[in-house]
N, C-alpha and C. Protein backbone atom coordinates (compact mmCIF):
# COMPACT_ATOMS: atom_id res chain seq x y z
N UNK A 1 -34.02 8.37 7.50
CA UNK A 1 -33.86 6.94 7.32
C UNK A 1 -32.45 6.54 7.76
N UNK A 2 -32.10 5.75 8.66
CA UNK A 2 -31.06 5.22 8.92
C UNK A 2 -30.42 4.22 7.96
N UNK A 3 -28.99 4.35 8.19
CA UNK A 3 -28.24 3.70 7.56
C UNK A 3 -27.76 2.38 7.88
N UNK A 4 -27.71 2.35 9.16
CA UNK A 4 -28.24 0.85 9.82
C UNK A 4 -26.14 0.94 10.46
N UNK A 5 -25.70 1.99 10.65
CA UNK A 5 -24.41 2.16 10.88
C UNK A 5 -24.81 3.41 11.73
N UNK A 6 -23.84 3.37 13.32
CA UNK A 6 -24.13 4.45 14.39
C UNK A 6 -22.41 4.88 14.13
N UNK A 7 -22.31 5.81 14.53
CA UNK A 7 -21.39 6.18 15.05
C UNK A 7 -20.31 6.01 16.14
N UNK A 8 -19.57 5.57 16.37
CA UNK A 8 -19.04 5.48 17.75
C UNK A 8 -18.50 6.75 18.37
N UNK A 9 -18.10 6.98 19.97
CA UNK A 9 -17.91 8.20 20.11
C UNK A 9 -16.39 7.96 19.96
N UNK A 10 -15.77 9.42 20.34
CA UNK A 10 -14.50 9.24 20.02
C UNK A 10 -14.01 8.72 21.60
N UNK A 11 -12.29 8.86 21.57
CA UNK A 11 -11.96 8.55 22.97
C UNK A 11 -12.30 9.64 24.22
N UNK A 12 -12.41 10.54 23.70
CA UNK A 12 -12.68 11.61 24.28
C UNK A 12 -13.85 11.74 25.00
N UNK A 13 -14.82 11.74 24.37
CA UNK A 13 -16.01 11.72 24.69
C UNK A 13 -16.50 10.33 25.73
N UNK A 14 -15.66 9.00 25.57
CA UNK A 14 -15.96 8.17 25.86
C UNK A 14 -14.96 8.19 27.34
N UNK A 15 -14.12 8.80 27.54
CA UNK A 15 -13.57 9.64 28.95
C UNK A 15 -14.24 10.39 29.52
N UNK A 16 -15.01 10.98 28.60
CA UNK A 16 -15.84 11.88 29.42
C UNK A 16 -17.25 11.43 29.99
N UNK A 17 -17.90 10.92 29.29
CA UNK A 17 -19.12 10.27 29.93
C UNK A 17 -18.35 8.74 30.90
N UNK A 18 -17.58 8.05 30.98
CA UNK A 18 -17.16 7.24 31.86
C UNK A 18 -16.72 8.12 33.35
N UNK A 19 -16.08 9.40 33.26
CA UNK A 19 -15.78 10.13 34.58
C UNK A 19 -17.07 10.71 34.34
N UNK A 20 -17.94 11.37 33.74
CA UNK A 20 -19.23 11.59 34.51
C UNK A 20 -19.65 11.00 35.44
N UNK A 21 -19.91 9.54 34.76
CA UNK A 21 -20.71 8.56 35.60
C UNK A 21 -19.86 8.06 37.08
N UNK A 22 -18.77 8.24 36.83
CA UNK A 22 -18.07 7.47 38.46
C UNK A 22 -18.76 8.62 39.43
N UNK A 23 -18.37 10.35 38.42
CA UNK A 23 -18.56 11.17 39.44
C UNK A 23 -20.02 11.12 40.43
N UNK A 24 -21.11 10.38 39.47
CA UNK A 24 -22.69 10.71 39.79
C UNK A 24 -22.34 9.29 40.79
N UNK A 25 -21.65 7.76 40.30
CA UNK A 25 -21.73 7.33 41.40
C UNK A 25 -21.02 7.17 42.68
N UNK A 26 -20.25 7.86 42.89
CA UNK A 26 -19.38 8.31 43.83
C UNK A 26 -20.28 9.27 44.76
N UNK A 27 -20.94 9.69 44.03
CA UNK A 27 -21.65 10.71 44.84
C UNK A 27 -22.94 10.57 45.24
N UNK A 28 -23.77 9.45 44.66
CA UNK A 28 -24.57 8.75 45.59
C UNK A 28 -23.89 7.78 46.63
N UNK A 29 -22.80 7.21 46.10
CA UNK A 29 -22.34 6.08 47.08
C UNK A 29 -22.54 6.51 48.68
N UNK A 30 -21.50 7.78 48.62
CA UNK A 30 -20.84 8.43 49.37
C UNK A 30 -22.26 9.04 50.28
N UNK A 31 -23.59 9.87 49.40
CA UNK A 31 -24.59 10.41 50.08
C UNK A 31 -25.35 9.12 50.68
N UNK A 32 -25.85 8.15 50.11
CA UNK A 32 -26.55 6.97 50.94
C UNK A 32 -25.48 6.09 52.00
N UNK A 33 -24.12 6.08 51.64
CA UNK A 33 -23.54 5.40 52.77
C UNK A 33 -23.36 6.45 53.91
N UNK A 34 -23.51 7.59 54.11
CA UNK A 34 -23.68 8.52 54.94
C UNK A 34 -24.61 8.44 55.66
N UNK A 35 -26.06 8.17 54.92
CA UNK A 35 -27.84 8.02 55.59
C UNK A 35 -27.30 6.86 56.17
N UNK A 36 -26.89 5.96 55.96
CA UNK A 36 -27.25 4.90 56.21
C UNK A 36 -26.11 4.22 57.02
N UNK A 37 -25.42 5.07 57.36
CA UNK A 37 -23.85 5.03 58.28
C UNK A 37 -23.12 3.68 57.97
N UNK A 38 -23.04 3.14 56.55
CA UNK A 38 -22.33 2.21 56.63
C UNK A 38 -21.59 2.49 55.06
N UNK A 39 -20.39 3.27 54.78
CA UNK A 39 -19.78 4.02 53.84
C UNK A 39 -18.71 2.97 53.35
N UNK A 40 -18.64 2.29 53.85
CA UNK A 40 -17.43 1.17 53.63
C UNK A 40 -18.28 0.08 52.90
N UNK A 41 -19.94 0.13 52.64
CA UNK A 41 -20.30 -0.98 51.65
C UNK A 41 -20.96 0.23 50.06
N UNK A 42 -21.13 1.31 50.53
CA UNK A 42 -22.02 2.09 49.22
C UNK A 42 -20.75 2.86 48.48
N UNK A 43 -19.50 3.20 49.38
CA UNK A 43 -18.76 3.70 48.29
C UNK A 43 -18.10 2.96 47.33
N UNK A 44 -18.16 1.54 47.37
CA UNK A 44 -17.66 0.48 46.43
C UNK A 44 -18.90 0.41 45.06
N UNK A 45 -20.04 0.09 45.98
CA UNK A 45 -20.90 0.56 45.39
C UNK A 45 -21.34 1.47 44.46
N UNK A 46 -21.38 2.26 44.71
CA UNK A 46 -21.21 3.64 44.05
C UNK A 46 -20.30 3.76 43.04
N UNK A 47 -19.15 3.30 42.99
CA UNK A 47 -17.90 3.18 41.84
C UNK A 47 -18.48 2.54 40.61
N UNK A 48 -19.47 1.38 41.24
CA UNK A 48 -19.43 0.43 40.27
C UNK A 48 -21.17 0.52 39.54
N UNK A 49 -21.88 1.22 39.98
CA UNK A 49 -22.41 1.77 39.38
C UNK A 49 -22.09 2.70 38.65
N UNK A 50 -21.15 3.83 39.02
CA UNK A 50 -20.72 4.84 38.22
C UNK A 50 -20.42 4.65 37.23
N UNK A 51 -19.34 3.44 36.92
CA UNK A 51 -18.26 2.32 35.61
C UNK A 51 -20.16 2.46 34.51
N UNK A 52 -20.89 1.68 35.35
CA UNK A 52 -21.96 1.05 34.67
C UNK A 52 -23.02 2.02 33.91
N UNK A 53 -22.83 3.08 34.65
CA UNK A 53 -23.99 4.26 33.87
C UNK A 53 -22.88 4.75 32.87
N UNK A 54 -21.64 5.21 33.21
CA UNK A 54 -20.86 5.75 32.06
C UNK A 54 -20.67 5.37 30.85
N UNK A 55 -20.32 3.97 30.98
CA UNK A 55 -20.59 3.36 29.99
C UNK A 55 -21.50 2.82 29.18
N UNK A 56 -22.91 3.04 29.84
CA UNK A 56 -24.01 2.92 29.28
C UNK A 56 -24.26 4.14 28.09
N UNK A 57 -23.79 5.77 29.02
CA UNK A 57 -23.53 6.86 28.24
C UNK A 57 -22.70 6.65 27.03
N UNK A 58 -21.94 5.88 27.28
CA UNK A 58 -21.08 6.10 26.19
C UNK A 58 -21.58 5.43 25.08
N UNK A 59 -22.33 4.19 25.48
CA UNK A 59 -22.66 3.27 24.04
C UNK A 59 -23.91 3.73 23.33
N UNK A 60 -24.60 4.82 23.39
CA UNK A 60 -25.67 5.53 22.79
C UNK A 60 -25.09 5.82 21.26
């Protein structure tokens, strides 16, 4: 039964799943702006998805 109170993570953890996520989107950015020979619009891309999944990680 929940207490209706989550936990937050610490700072730590919340560094760590934020550089996860740049790393995963950095690294699609970087692999689809490659397919798609235009690297100067997906690696921005890619950053800012990364920000967006990490922090999604983090708020679980």
């Amino acid at each position: 039964m929940s207490t209706g109170r989550e936990s937050k993570p610490t700072d730590e953890e919340s560094d760590a799943n934020l550089g996860s996520g740049l790393a995963i989107g950095i690294g699609l950015g970087v692999a689809i702006g490659i397919a798609t020979d235009d690297l100067a619009l997906w690696l921005p891309m890619g950053v800012a998805l990364g920000v967006a999944v990490g922090v999604g990680m983090g708020t679980r």
